[in-house]
PDB file of N, CA and C in Angstrom:
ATOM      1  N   UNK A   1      14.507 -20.556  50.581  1.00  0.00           N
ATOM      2  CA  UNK A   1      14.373 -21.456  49.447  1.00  0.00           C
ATOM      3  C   UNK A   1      15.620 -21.351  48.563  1.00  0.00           C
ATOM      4  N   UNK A   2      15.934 -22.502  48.230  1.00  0.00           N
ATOM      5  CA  UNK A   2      17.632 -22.637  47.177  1.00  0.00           C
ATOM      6  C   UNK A   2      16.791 -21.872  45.836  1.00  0.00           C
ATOM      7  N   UNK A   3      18.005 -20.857  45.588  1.00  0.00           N
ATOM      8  CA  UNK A   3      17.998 -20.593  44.042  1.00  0.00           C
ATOM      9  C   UNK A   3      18.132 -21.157  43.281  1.00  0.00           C
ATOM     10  N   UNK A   4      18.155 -21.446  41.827  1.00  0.00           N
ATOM     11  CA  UNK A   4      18.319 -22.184  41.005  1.00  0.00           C
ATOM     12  C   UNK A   4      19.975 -21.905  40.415  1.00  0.00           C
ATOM     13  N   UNK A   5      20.623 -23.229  39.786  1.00  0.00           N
ATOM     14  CA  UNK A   5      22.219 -22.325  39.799  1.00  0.00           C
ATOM     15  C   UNK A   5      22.104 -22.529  38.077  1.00  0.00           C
ATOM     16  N   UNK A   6      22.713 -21.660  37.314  1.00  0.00           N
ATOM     17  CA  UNK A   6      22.610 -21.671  36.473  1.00  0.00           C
ATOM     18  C   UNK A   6      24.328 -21.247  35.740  1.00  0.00           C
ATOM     19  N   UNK A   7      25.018 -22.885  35.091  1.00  0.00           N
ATOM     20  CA  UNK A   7      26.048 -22.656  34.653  1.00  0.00           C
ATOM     21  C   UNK A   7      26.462 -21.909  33.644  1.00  0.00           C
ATOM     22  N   UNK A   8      27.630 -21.137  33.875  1.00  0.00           N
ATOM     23  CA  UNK A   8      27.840 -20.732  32.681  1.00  0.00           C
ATOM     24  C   UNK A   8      28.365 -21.049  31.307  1.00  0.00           C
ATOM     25  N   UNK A   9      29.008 -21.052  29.979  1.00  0.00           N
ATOM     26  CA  UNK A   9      29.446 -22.014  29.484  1.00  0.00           C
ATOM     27  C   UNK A   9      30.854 -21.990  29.739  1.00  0.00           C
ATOM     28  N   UNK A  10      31.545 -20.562  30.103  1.00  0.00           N
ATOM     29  CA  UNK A  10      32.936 -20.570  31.040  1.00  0.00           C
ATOM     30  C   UNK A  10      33.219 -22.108  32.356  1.00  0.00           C
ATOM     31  N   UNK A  11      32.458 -21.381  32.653  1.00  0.00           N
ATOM     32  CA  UNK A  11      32.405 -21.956  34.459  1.00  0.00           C
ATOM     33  C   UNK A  11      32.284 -23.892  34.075  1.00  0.00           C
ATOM     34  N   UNK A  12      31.101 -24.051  32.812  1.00  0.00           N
ATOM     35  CA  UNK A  12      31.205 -25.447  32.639  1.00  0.00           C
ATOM     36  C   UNK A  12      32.518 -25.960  32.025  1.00  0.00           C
ATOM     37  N   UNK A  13      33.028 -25.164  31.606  1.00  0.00           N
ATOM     38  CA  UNK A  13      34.570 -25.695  30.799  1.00  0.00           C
ATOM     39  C   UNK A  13      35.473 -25.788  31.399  1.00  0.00           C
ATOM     40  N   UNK A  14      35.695 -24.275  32.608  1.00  0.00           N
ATOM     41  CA  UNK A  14      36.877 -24.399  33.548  1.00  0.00           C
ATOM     42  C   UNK A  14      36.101 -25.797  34.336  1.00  0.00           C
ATOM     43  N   UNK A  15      35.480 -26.007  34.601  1.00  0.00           N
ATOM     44  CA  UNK A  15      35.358 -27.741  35.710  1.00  0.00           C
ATOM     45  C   UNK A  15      36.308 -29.062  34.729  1.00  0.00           C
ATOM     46  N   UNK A  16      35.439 -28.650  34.031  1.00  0.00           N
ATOM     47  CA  UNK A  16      35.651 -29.977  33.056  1.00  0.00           C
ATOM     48  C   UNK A  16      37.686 -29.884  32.697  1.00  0.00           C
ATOM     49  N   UNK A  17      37.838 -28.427  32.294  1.00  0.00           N
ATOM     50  CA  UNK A  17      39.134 -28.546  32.234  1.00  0.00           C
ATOM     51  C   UNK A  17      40.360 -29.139  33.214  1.00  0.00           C
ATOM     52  N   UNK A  18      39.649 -28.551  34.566  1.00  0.00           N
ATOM     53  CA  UNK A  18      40.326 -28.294  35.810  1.00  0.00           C
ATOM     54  C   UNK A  18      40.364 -30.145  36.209  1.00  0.00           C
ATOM     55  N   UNK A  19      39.158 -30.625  36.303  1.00  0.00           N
ATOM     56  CA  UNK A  19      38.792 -32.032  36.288  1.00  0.00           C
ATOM     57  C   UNK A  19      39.882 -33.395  35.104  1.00  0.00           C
ATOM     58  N   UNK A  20      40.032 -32.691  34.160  1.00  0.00           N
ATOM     59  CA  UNK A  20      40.452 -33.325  32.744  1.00  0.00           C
ATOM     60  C   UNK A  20      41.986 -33.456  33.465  1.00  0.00           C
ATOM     61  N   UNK A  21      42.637 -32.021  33.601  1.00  0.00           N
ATOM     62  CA  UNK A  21      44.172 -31.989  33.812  1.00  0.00           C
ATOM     63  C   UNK A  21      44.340 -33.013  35.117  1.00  0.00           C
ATOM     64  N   UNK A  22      43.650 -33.385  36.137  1.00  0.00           N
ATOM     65  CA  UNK A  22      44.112 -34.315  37.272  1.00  0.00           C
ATOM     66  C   UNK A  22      43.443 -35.878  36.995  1.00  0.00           C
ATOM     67  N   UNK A  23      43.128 -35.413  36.114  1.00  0.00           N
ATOM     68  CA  UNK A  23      42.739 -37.104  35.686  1.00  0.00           C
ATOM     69  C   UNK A  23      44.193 -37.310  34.943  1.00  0.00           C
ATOM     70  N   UNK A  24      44.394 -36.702  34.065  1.00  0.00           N
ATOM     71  CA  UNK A  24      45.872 -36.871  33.181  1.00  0.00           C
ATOM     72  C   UNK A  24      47.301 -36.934  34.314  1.00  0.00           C
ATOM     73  N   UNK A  25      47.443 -35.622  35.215  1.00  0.00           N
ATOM     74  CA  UNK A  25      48.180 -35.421  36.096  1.00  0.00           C
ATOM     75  C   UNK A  25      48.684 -36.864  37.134  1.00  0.00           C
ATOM     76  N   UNK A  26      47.348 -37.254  37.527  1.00  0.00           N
ATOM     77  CA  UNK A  26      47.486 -38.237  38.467  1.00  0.00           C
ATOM     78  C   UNK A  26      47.317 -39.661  38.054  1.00  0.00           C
ATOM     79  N   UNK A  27      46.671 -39.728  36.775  1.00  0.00           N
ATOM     80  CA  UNK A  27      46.393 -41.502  35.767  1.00  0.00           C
ATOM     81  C   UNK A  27      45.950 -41.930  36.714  1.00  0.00           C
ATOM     82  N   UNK A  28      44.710 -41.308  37.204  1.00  0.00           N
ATOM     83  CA  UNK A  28      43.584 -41.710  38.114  1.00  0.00           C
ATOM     84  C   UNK A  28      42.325 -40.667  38.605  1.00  0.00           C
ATOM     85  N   UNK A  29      41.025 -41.700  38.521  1.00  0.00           N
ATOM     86  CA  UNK A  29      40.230 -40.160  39.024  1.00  0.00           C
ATOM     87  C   UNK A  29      39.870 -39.897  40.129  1.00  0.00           C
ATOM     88  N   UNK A  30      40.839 -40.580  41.261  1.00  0.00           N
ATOM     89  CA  UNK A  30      40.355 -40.639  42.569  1.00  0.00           C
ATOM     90  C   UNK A  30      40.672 -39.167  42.577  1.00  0.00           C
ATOM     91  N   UNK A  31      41.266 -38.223  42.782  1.00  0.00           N
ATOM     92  CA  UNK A  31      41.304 -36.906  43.256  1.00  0.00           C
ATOM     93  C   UNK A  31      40.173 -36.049  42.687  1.00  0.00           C
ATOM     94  N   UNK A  32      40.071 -35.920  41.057  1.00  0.00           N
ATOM     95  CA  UNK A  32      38.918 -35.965  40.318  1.00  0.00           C
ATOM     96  C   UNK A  32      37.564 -35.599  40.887  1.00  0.00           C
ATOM     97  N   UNK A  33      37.435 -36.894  41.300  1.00  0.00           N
ATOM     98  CA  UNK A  33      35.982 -36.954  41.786  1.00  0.00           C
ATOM     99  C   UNK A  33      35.946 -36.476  43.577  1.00  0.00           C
ATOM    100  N   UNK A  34      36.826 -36.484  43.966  1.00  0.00           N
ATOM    101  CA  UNK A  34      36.816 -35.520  45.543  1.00  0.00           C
ATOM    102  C   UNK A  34      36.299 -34.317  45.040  1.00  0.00           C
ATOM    103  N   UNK A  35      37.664 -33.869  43.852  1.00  0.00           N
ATOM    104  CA  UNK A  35      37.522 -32.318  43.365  1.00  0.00           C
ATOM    105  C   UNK A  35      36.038 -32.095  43.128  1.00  0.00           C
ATOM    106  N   UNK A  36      35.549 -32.620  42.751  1.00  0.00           N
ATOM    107  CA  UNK A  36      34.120 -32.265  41.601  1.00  0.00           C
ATOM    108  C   UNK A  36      33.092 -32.373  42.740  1.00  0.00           C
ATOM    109  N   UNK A  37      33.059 -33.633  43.684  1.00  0.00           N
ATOM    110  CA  UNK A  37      32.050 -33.493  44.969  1.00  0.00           C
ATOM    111  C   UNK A  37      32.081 -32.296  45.896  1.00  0.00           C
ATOM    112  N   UNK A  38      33.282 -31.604  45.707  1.00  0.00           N
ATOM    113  CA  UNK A  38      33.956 -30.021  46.552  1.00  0.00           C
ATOM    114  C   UNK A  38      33.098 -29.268  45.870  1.00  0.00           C
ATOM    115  N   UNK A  39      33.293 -29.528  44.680  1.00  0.00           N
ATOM    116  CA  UNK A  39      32.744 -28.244  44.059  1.00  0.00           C
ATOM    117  C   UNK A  39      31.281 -28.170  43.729  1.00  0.00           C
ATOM    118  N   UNK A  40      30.458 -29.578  43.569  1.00  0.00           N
ATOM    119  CA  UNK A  40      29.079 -29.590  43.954  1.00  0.00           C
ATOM    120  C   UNK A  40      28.515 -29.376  45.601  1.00  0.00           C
ATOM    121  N   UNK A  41      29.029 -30.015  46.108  1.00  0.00           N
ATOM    122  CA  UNK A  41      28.620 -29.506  47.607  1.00  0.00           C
ATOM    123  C   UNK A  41      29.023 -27.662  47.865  1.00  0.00           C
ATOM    124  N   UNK A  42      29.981 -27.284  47.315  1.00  0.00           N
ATOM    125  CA  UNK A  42      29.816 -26.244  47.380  1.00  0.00           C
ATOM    126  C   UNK A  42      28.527 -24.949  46.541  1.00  0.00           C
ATOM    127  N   UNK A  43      28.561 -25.077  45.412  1.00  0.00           N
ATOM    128  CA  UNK A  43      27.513 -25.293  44.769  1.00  0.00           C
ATOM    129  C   UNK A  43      26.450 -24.851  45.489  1.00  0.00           C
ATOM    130  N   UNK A  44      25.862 -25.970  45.694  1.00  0.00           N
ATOM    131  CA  UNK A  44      25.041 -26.417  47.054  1.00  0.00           C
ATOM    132  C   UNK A  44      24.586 -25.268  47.771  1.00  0.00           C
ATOM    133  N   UNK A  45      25.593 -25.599  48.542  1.00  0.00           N
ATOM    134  CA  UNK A  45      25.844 -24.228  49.719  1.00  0.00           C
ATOM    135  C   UNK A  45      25.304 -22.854  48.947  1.00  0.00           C
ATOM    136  N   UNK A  46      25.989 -22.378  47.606  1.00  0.00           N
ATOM    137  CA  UNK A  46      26.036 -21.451  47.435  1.00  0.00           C
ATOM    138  C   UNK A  46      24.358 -21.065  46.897  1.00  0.00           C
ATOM    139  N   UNK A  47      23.402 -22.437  46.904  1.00  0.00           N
ATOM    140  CA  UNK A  47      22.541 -21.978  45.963  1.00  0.00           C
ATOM    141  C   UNK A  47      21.316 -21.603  47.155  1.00  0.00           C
ATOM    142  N   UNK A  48      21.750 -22.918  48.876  1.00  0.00           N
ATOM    143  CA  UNK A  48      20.985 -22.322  49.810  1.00  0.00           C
ATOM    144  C   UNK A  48      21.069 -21.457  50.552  1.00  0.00           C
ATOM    145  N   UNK A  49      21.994 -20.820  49.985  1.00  0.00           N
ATOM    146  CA  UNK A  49      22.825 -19.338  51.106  1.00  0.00           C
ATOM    147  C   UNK A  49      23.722 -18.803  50.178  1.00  0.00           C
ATOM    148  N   UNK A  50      23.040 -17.766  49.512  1.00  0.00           N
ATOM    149  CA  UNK A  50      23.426 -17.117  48.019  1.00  0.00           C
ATOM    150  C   UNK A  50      24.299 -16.006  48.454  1.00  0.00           C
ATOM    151  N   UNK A  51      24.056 -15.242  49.751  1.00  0.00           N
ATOM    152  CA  UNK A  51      24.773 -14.326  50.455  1.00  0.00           C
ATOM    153  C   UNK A  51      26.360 -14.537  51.285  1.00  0.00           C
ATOM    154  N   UNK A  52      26.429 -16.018  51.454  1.00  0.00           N
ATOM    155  CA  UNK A  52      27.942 -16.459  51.598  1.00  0.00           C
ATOM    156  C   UNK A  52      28.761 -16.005  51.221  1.00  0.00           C
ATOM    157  N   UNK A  53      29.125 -15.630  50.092  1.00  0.00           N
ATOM    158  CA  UNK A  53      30.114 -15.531  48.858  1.00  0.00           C
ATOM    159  C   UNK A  53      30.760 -13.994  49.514  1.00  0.00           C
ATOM    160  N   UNK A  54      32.099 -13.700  49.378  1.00  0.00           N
ATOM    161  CA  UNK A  54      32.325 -12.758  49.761  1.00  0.00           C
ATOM    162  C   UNK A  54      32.042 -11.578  48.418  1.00  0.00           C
ATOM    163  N   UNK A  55      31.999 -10.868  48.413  1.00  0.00           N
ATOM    164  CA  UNK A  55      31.786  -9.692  47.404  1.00  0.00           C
ATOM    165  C   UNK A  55      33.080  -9.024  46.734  1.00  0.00           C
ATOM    166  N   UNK A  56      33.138  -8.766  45.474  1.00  0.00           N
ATOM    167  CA  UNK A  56      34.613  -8.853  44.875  1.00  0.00           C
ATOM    168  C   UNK A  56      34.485  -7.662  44.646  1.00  0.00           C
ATOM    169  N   UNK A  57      36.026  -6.443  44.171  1.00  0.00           N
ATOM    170  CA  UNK A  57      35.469  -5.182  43.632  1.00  0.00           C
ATOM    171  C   UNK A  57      35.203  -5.436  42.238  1.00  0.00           C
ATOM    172  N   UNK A  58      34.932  -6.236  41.645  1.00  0.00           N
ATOM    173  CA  UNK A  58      33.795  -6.707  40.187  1.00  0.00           C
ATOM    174  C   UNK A  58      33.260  -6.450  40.345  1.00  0.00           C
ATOM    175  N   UNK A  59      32.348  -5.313  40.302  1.00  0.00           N
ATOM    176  CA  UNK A  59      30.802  -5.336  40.179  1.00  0.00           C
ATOM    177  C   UNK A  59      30.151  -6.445  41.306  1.00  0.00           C
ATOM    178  N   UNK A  60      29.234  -6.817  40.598  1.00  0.00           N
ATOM    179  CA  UNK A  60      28.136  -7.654  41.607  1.00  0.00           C
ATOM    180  C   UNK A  60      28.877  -9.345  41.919  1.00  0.00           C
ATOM    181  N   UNK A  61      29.722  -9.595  41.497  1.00  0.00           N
ATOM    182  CA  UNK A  61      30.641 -11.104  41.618  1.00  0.00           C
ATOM    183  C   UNK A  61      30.995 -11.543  43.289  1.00  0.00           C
ATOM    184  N   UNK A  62      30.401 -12.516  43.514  1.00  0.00           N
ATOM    185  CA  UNK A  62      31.002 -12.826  44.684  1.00  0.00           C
ATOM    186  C   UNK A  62      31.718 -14.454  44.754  1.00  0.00           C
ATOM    187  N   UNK A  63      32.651 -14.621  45.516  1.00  0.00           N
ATOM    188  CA  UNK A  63      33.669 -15.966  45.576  1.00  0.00           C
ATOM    189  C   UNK A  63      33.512 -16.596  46.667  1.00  0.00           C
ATOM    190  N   UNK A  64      33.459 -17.876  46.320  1.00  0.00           N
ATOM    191  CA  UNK A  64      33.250 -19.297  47.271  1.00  0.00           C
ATOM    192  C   UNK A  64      34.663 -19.874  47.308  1.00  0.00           C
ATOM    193  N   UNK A  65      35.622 -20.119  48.219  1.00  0.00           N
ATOM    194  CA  UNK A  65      36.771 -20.557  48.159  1.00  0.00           C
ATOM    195  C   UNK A  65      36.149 -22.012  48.317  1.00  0.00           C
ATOM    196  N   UNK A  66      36.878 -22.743  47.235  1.00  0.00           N
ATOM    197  CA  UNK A  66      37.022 -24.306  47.480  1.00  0.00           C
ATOM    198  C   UNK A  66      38.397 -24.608  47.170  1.00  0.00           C
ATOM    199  N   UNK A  67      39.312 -24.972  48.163  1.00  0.00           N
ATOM    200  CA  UNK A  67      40.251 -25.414  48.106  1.00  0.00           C
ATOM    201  C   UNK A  67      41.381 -24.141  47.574  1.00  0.00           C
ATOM    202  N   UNK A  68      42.344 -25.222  46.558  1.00  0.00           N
ATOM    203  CA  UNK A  68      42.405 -23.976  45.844  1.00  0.00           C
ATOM    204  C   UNK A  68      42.282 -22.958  44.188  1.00  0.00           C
ATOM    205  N   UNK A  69      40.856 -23.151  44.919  1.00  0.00           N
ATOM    206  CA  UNK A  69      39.831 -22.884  43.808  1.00  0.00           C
ATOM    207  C   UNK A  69      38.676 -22.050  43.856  1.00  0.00           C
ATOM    208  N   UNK A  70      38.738 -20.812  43.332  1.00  0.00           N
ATOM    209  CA  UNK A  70      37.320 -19.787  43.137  1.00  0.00           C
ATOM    210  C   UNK A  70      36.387 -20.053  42.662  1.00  0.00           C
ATOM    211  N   UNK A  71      35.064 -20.262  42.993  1.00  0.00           N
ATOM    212  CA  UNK A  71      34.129 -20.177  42.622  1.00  0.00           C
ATOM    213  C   UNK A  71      33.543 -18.551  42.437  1.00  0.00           C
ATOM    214  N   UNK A  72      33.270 -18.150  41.308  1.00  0.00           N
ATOM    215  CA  UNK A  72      32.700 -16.797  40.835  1.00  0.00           C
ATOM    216  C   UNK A  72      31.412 -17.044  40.631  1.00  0.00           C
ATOM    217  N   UNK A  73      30.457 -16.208  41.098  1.00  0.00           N
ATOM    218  CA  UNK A  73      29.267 -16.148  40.670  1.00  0.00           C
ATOM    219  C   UNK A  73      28.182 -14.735  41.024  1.00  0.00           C
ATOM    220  N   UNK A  74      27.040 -14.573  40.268  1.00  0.00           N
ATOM    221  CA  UNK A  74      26.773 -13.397  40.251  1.00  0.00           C
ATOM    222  C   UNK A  74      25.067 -13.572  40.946  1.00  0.00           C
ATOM    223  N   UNK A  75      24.620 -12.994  42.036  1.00  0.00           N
ATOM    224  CA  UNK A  75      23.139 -13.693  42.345  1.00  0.00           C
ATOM    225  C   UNK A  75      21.490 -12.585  41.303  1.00  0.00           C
ATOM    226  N   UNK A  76      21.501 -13.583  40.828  1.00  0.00           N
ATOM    227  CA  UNK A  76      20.619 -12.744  40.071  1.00  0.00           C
ATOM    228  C   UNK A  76      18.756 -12.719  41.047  1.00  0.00           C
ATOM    229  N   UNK A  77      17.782 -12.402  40.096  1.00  0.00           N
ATOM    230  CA  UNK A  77      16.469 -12.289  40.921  1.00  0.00           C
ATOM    231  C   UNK A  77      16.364 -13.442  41.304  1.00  0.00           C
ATOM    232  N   UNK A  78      16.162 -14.595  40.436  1.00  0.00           N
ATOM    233  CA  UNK A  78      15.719 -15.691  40.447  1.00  0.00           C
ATOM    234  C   UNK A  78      16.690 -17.094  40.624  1.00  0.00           C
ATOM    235  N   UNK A  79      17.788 -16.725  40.284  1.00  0.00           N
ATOM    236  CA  UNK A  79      19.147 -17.798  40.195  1.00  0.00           C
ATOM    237  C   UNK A  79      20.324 -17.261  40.198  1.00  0.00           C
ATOM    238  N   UNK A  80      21.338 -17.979  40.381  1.00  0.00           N
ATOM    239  CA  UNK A  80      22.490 -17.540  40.356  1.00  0.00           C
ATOM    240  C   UNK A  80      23.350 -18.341  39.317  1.00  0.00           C
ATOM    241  N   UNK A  81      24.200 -17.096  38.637  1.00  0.00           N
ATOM    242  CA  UNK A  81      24.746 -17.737  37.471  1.00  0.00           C
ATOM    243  C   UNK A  81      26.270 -17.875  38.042  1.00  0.00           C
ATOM    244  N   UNK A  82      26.891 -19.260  38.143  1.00  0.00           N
ATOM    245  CA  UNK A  82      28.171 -19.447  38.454  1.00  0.00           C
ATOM    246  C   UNK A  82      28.856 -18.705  36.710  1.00  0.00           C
ATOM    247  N   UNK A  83      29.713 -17.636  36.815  1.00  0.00           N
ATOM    248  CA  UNK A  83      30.561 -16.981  36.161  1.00  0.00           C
ATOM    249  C   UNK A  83      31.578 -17.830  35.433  1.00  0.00           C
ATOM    250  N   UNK A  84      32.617 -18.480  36.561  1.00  0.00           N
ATOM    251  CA  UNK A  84      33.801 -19.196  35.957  1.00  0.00           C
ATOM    252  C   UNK A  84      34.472 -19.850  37.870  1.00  0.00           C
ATOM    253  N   UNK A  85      35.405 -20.760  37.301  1.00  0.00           N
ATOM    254  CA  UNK A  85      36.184 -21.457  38.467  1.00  0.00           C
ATOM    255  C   UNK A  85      37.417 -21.082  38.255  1.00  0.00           C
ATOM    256  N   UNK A  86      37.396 -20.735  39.447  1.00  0.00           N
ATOM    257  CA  UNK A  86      39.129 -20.302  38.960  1.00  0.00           C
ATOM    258  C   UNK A  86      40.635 -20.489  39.423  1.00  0.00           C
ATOM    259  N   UNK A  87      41.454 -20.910  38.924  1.00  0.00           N
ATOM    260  CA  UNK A  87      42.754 -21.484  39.936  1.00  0.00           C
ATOM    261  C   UNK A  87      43.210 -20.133  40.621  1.00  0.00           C
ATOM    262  N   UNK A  88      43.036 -20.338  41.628  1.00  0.00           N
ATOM    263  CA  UNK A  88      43.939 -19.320  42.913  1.00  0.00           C
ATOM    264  C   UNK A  88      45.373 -19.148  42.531  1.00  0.00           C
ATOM    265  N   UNK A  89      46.153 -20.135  42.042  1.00  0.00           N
ATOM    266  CA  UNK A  89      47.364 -20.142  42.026  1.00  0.00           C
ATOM    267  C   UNK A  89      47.571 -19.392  40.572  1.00  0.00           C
ATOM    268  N   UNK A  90      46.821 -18.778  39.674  1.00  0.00           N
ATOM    269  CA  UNK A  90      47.006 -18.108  38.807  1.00  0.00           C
ATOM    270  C   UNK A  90      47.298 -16.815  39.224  1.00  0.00           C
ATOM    271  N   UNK A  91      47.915 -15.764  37.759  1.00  0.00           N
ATOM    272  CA  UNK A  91      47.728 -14.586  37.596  1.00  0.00           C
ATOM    273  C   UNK A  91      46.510 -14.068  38.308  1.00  0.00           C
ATOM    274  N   UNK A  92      46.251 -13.061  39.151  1.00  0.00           N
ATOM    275  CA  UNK A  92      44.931 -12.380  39.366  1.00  0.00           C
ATOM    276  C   UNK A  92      44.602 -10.973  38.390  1.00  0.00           C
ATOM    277  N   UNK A  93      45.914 -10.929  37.451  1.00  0.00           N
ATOM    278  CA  UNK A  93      45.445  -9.932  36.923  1.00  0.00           C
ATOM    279  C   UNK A  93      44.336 -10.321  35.616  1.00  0.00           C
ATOM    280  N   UNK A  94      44.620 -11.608  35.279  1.00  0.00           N
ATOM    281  CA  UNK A  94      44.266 -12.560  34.477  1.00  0.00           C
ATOM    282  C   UNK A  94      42.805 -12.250  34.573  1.00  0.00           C
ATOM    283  N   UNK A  95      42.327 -12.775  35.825  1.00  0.00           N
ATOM    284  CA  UNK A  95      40.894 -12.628  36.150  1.00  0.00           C
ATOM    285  C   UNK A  95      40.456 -11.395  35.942  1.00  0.00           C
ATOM    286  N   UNK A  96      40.778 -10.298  36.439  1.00  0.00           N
ATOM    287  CA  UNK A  96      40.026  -9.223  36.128  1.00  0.00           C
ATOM    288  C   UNK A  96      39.407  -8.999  34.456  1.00  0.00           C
ATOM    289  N   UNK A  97      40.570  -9.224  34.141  1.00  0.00           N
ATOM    290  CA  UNK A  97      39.829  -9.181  32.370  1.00  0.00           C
ATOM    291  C   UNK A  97      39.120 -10.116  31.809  1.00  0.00           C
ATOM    292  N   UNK A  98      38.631 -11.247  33.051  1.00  0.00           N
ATOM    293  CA  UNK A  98      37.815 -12.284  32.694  1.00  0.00           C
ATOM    294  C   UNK A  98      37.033 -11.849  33.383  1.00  0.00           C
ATOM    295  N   UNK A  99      36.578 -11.218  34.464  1.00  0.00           N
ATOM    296  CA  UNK A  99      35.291 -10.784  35.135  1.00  0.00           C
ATOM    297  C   UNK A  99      35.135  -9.310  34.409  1.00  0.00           C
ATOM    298  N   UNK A 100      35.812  -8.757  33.455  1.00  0.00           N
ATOM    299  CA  UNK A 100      35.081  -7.233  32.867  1.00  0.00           C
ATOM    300  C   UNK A 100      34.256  -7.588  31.736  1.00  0.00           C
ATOM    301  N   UNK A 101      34.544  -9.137  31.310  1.00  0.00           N
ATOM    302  CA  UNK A 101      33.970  -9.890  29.803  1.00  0.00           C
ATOM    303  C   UNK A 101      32.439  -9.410  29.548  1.00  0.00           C
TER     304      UNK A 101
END
């Protein structure tokens, strides 16, 4: 049975951000909305097969690669809380002090 996914208010901002900059980037939302169907179908995936995610040395955090883009999330009893999205092409040291938050 799918878990329930439960956003975080990180995770809802990095979309929206990540989403915002290629709407501006490209003065169109055709890429946009690929991006955002990636990342719901992934989603998806992650909520009917919660064990996918590879396991990070964070604590309990595990990552869904979409593209090039992290999905963080943590599986709790009942749901899973997506953490944050994260650009691959960033700092990784960056993240760590966003997954110790």
């Amino acid at each position: 049975m799918a878990k329930k996914i439960i956003w975080s208010r990180r995770a809802q901002n990095d979309r929206k951000e990540i989403l915002s900059y290629w709407l501006k980037r490209n003065k169109t939302n055709t890429y946009s909305k690929k991006l955002n169907g990636l990342f719901i179908e992934a989603v998806k995936i992650i909520s009917d097969y919660p064990d996918i995610g590879k396991i990070t040395d964070e604590g309990r955090a595990r990552i869904k690669i979409v593209g090039d883009y992290i999905i963080i999330y943590e599986i709790e009893k009942e749901t899973i809380l997506l953490l944050t999205i994260w650009d691959s092409r960033q700092n990784p040291e960056k993240l760590k002090g966003i997954l110790k938050e």
